[in-house]
C-alpha atoms as a PDB file:
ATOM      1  CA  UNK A   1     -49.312  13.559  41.175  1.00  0.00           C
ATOM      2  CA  UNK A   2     -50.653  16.206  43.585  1.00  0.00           C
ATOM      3  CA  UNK A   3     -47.076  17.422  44.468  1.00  0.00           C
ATOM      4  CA  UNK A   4     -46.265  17.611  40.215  1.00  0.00           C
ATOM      5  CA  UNK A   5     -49.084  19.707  40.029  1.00  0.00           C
ATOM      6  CA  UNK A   6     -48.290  22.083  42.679  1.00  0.00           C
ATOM      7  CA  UNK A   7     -44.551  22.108  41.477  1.00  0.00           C
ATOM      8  CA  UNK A   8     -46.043  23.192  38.023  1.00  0.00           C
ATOM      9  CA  UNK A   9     -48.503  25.882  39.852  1.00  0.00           C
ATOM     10  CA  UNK A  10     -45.697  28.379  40.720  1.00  0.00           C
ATOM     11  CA  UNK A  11     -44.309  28.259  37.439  1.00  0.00           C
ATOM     12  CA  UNK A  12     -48.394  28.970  36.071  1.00  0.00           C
ATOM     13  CA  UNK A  13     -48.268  26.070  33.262  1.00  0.00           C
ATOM     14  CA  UNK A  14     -50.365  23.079  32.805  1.00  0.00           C
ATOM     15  CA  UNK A  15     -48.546  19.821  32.189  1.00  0.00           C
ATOM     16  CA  UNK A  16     -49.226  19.602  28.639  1.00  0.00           C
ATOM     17  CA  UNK A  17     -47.322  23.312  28.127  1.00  0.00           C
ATOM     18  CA  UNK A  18     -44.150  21.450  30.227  1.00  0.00           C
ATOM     19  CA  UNK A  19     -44.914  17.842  28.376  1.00  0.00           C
ATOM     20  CA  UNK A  20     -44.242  19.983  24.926  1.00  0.00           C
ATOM     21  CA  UNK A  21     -40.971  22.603  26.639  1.00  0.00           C
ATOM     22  CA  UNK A  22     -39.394  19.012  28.003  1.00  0.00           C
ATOM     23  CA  UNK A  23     -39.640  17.369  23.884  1.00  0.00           C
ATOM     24  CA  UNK A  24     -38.437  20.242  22.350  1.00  0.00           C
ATOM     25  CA  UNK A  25     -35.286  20.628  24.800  1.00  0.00           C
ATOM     26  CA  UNK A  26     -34.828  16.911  23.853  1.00  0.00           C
ATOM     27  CA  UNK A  27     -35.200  17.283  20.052  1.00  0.00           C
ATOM     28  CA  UNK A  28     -32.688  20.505  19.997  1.00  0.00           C
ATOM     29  CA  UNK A  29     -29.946  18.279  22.007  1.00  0.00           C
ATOM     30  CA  UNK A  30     -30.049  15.065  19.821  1.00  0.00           C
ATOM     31  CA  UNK A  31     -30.502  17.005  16.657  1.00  0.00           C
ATOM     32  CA  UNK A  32     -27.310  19.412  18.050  1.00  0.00           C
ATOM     33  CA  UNK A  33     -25.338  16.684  18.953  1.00  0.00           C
ATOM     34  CA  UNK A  34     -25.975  14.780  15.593  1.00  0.00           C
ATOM     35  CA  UNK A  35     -25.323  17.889  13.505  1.00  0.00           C
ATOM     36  CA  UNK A  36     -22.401  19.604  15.581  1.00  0.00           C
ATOM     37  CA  UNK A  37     -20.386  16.325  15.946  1.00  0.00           C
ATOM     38  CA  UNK A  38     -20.941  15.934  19.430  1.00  0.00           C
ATOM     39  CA  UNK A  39     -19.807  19.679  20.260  1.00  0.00           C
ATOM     40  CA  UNK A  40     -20.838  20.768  24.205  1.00  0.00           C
ATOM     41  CA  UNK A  41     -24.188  22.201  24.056  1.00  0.00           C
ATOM     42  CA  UNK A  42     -24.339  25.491  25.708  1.00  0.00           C
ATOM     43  CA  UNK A  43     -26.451  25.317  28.766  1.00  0.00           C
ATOM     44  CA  UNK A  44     -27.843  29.546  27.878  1.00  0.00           C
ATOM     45  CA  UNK A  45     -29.220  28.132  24.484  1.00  0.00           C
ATOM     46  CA  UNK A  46     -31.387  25.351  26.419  1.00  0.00           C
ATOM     47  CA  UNK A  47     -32.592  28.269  28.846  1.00  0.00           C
ATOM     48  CA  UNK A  48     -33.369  30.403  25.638  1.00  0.00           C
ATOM     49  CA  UNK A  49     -35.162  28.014  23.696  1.00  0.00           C
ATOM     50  CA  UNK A  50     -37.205  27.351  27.589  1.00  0.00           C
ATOM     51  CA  UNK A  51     -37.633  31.411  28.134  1.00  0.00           C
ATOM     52  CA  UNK A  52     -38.888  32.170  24.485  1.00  0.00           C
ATOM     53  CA  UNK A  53     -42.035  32.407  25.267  1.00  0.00           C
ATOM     54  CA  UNK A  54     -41.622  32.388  29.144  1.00  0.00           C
ATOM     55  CA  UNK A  55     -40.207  34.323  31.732  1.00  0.00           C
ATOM     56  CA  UNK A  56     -40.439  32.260  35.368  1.00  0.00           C
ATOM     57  CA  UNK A  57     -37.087  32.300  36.385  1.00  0.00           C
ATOM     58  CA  UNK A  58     -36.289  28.361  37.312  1.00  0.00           C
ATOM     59  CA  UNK A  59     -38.445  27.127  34.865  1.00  0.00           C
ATOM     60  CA  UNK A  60     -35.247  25.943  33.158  1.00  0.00           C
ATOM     61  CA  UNK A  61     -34.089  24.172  35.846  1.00  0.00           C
ATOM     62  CA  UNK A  62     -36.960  22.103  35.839  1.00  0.00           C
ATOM     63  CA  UNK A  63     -37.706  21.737  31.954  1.00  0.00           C
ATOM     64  CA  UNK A  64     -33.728  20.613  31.616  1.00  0.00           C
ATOM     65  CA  UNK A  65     -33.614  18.142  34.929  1.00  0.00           C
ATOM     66  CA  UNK A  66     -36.742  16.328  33.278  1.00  0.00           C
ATOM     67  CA  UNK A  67     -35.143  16.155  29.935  1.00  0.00           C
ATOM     68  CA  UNK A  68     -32.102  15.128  31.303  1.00  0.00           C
ATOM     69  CA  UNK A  69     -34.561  12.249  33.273  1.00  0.00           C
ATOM     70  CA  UNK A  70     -35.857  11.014  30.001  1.00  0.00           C
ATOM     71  CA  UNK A  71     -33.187  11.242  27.553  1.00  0.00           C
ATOM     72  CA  UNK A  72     -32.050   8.610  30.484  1.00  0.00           C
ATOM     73  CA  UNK A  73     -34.381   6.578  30.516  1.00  0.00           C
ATOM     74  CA  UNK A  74     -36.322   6.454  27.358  1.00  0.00           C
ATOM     75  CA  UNK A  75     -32.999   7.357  24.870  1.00  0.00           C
ATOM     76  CA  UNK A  76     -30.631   5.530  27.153  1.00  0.00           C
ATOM     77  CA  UNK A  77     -28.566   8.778  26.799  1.00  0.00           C
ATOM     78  CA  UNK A  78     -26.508  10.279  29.469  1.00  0.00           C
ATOM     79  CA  UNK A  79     -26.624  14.117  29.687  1.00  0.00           C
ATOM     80  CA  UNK A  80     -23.443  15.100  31.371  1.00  0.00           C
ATOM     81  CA  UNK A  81     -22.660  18.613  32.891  1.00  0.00           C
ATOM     82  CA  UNK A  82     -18.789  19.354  31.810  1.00  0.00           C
ATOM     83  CA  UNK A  83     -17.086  20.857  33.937  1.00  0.00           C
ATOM     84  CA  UNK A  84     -13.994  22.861  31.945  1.00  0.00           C
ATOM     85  CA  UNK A  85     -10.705  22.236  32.732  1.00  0.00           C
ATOM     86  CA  UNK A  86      -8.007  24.939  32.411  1.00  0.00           C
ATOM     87  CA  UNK A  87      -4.925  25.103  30.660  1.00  0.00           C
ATOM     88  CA  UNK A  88      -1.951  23.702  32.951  1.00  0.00           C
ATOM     89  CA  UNK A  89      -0.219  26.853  32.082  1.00  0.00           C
ATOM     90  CA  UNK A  90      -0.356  29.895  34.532  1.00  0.00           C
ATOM     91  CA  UNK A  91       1.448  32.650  31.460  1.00  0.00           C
ATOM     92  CA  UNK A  92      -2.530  33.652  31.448  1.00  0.00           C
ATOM     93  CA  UNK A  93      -4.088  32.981  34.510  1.00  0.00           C
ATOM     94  CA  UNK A  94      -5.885  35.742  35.017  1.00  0.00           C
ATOM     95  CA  UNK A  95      -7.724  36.014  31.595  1.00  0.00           C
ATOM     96  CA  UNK A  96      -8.662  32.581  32.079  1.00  0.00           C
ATOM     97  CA  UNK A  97     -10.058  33.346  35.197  1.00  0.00           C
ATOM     98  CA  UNK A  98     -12.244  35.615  33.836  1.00  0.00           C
ATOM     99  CA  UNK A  99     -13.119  33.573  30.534  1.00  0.00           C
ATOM    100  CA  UNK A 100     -13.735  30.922  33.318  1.00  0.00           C
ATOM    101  CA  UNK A 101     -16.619  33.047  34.900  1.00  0.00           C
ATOM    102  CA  UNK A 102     -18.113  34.511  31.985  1.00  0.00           C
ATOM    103  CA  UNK A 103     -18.140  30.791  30.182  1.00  0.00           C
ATOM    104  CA  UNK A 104     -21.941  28.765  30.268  1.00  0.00           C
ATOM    105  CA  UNK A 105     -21.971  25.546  31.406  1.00  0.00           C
ATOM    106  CA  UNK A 106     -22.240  22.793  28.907  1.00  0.00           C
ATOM    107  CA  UNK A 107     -23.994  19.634  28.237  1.00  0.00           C
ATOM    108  CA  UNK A 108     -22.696  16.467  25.908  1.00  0.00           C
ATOM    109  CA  UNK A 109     -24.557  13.111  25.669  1.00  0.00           C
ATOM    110  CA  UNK A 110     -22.994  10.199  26.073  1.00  0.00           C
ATOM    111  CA  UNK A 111     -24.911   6.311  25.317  1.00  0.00           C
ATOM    112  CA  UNK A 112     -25.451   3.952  28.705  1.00  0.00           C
ATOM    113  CA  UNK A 113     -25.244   0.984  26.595  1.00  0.00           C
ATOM    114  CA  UNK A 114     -22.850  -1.410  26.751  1.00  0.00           C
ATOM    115  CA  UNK A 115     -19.972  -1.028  24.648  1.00  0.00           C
ATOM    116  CA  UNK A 116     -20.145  -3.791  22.579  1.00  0.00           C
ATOM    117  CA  UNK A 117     -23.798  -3.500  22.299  1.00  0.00           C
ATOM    118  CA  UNK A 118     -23.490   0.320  20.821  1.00  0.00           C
ATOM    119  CA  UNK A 119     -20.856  -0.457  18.535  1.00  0.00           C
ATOM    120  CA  UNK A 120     -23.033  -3.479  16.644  1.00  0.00           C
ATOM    121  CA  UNK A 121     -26.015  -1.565  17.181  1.00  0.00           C
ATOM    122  CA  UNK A 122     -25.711   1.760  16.830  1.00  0.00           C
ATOM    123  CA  UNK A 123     -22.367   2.974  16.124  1.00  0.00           C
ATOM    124  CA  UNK A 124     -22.552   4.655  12.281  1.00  0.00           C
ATOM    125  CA  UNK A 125     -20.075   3.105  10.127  1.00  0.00           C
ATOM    126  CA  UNK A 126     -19.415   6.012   8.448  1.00  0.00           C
ATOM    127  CA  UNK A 127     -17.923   7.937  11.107  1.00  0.00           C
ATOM    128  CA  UNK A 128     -15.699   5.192  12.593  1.00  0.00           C
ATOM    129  CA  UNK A 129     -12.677   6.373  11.175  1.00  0.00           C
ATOM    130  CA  UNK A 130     -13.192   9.924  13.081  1.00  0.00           C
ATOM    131  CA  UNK A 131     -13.277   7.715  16.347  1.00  0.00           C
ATOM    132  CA  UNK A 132     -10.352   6.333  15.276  1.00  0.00           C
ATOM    133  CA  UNK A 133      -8.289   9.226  14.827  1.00  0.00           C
ATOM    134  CA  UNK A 134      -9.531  10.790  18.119  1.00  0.00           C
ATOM    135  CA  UNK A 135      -8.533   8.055  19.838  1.00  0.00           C
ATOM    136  CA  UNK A 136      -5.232   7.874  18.252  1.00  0.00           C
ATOM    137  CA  UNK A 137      -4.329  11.586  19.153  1.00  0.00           C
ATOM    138  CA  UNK A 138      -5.715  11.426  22.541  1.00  0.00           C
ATOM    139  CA  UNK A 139      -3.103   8.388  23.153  1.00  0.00           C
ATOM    140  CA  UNK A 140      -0.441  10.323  21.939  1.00  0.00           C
ATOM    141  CA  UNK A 141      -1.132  13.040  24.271  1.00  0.00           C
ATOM    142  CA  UNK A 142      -1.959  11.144  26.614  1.00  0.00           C
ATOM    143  CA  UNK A 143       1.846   8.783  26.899  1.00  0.00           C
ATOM    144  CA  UNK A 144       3.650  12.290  26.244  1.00  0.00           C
ATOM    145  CA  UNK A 145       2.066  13.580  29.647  1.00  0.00           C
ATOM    146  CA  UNK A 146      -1.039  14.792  29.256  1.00  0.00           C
ATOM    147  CA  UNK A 147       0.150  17.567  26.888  1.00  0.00           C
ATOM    148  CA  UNK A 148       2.236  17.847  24.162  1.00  0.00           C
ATOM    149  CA  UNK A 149       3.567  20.533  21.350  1.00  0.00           C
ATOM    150  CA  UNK A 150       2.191  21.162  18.191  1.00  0.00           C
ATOM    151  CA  UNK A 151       5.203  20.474  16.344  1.00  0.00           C
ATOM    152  CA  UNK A 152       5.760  17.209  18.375  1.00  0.00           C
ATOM    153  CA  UNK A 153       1.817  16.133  18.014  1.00  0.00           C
ATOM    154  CA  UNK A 154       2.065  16.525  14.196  1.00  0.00           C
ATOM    155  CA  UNK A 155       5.166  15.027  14.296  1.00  0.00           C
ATOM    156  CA  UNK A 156       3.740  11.794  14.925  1.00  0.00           C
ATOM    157  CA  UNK A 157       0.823  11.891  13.403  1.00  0.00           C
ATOM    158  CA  UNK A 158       3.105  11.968   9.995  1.00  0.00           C
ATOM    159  CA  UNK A 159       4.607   8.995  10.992  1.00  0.00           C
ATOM    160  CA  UNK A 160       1.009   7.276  10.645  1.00  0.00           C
ATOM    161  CA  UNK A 161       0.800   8.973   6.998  1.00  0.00           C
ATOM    162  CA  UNK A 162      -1.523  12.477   8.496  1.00  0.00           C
ATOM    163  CA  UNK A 163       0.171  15.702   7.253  1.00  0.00           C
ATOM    164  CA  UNK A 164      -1.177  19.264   8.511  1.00  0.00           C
ATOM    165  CA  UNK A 165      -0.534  20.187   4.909  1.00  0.00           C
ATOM    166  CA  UNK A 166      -3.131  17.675   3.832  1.00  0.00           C
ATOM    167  CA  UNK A 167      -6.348  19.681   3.025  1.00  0.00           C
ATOM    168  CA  UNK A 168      -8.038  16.517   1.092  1.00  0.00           C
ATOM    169  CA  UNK A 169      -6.951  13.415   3.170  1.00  0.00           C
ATOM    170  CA  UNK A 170      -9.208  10.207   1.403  1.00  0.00           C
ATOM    171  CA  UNK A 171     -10.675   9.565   5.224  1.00  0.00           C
ATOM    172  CA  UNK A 172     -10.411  12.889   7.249  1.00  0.00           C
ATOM    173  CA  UNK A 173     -10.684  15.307   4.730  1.00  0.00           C
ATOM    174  CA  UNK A 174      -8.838  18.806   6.357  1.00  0.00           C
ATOM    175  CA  UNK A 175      -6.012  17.106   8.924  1.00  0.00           C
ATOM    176  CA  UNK A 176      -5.519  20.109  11.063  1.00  0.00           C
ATOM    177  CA  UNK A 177      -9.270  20.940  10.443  1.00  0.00           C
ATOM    178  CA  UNK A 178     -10.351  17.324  11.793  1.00  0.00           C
ATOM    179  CA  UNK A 179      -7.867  18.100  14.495  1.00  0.00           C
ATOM    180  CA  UNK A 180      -9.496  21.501  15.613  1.00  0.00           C
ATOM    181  CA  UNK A 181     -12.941  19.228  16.039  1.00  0.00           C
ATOM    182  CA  UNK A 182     -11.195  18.195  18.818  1.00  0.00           C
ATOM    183  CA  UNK A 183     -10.833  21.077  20.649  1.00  0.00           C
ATOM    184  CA  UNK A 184     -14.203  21.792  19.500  1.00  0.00           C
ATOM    185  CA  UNK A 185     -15.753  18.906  21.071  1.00  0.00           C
ATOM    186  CA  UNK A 186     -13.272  19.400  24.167  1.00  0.00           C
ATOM    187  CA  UNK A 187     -11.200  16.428  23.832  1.00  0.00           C
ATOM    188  CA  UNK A 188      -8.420  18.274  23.349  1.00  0.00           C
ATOM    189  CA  UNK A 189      -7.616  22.113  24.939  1.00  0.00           C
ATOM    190  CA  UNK A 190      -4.819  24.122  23.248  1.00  0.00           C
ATOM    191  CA  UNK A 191      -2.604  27.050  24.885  1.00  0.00           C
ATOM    192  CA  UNK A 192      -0.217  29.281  23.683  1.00  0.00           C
ATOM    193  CA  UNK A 193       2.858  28.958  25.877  1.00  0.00           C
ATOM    194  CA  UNK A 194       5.528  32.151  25.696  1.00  0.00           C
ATOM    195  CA  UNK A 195       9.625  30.848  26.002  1.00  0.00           C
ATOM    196  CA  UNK A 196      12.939  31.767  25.048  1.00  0.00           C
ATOM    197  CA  UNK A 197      12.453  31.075  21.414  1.00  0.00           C
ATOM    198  CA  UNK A 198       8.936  32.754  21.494  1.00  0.00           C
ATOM    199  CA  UNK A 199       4.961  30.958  21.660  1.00  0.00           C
ATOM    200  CA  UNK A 200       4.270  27.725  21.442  1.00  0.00           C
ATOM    201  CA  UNK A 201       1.044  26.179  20.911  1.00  0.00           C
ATOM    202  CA  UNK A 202       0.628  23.236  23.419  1.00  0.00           C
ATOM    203  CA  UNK A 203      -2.418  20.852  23.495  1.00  0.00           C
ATOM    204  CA  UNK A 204      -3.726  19.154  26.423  1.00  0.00           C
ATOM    205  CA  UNK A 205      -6.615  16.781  26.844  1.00  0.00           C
ATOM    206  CA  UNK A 206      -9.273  18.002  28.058  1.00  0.00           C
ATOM    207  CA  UNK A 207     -12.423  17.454  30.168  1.00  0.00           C
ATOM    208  CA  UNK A 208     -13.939  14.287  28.027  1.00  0.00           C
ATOM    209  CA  UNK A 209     -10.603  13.234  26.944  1.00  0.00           C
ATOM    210  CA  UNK A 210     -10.579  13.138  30.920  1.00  0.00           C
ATOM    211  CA  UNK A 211     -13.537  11.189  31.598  1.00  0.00           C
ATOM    212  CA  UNK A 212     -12.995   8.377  33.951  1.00  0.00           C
ATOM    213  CA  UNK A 213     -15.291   5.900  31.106  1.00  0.00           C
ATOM    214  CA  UNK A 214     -12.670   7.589  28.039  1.00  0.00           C
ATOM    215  CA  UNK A 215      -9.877   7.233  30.178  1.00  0.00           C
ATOM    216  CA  UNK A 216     -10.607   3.594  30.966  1.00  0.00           C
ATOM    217  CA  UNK A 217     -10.966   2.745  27.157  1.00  0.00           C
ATOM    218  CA  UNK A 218      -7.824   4.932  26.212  1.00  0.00           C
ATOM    219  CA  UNK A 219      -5.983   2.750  28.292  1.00  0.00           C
ATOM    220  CA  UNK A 220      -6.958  -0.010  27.302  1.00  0.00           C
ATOM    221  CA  UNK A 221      -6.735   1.073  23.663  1.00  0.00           C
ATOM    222  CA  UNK A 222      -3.112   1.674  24.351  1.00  0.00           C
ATOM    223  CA  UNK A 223      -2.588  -1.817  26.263  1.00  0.00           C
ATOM    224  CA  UNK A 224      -3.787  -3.356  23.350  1.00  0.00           C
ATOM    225  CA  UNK A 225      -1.735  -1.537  20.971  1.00  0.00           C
ATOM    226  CA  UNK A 226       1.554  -1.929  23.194  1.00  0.00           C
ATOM    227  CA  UNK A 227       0.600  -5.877  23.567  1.00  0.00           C
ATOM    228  CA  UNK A 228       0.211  -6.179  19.879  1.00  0.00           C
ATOM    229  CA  UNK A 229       3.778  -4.053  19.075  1.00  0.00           C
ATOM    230  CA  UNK A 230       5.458  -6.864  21.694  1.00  0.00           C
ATOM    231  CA  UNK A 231       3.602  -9.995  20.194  1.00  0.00           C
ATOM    232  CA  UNK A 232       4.955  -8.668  16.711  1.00  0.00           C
ATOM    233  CA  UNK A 233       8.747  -8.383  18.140  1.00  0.00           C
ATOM    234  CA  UNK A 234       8.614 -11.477  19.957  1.00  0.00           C
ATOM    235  CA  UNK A 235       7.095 -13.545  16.302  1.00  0.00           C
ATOM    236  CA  UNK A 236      10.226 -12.263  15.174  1.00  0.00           C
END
């Protein structure tokens, strides 16, 4: 207790001032995860909702480490650090080196509960089919390589009766609008890749597409798929 309160001392606030910093970093992330689809959270708007009204420099570092502790363990959430991945291309490696550097880090949270347990308890019904379709695309990038073309992506997502023309699909809505939420929530990266019969806009999976816990259940998504495809042929 004696070493908390000497931790707080150099930053001159009591432990009720923290107490109330800590809840309202908290409330921001679930409430900008819930309304922003589970977009990355920009690690400069947690400092600037921290550094509003004060200015000790690692104050943030604390605040965020102790929300990070409790959305843990009272939320069973996971706040994860994401660390971007770049574009396999190299046609602009030097702008993304700078876009790199001048890019804040970023924050999603993720549920520690069993899987079986979240979906009958907490996953929302209503937003099952968008889970659905991101796992979907994410396999198809995933057994063309890792990245795929535009034309080639959409390509197959027609066979399963999703058209980029489709601005009012029954489930999705948008189709290329529910497929930019993707990229948005950085399951998918795209690229513009120059060649002899001009650009072409690639997408890759990105960093939670690249998760070792998504990867697992991507795989396994696809196993099951594959097994079921087989068990049909061989009924026949």
């Amino acid at each position: 207790m004696s070493n908390h309160a000497e931790d707080l001392s150099q930053f001159d606030i009591s432990v009720q001032e923290k107490d109330k910093l800590v809840a309202e970093v908290i409330r921001y992330v679930l409430f900008k995860t819930h309304h922003n689809s589970g977009c990355p959270i920009r690690r400069e708007e947690l400092t600037q909702l921290i550094t509003k009204n004060y200015r000790q420099r690692n104050l943030p570092v604390m605040i965020i480490n102790e929300a990070i502790a409790k959305l843990s363990t009272i939320f069973g959430y996971e706040m994860r650090e994401l660390q971007r991945v770049r574009p396999s291309s190299n046609n602009h490696q030097g702008r993304n080196s700078q876009q790199s550097a001048a890019e804040a880090k970023t924050y999603v949270i993720m549920s520690k509960l069993p899987a079986e347990v979240y979906t009958k308890y907490v996953e929302d019904e209503d937003t099952a089919h968008l889970t659905g379709f991101t796992f979907v695309v994410m396999s198809i990038v995933h057994i063309s390589g890792g990245k795929i073309s535009e034309e080639n992506l959409w390509q197959h997502l027609r066979r399963i009766g999703l058209d980029e023309a489709n601005e009012s699909h029954p489930v999705l809505g948008n189709t290329k609008q529910a497929l930019e939420g993707l990229v948005q929530q950085r399951y998918l990266q795209k690229d513009k890749q120059s060649g002899p019969e001009g650009n072409t806009l690639i997408y890759e999976l990105a960093e939670r597409a690249l998760d070792s816990q998504v990867t697992a259940s991507l795989k396994d998504y696809i196993s099951q798929i594959v097994n079921k495809d087989v068990g049909s042929v061989e009924d026949e």
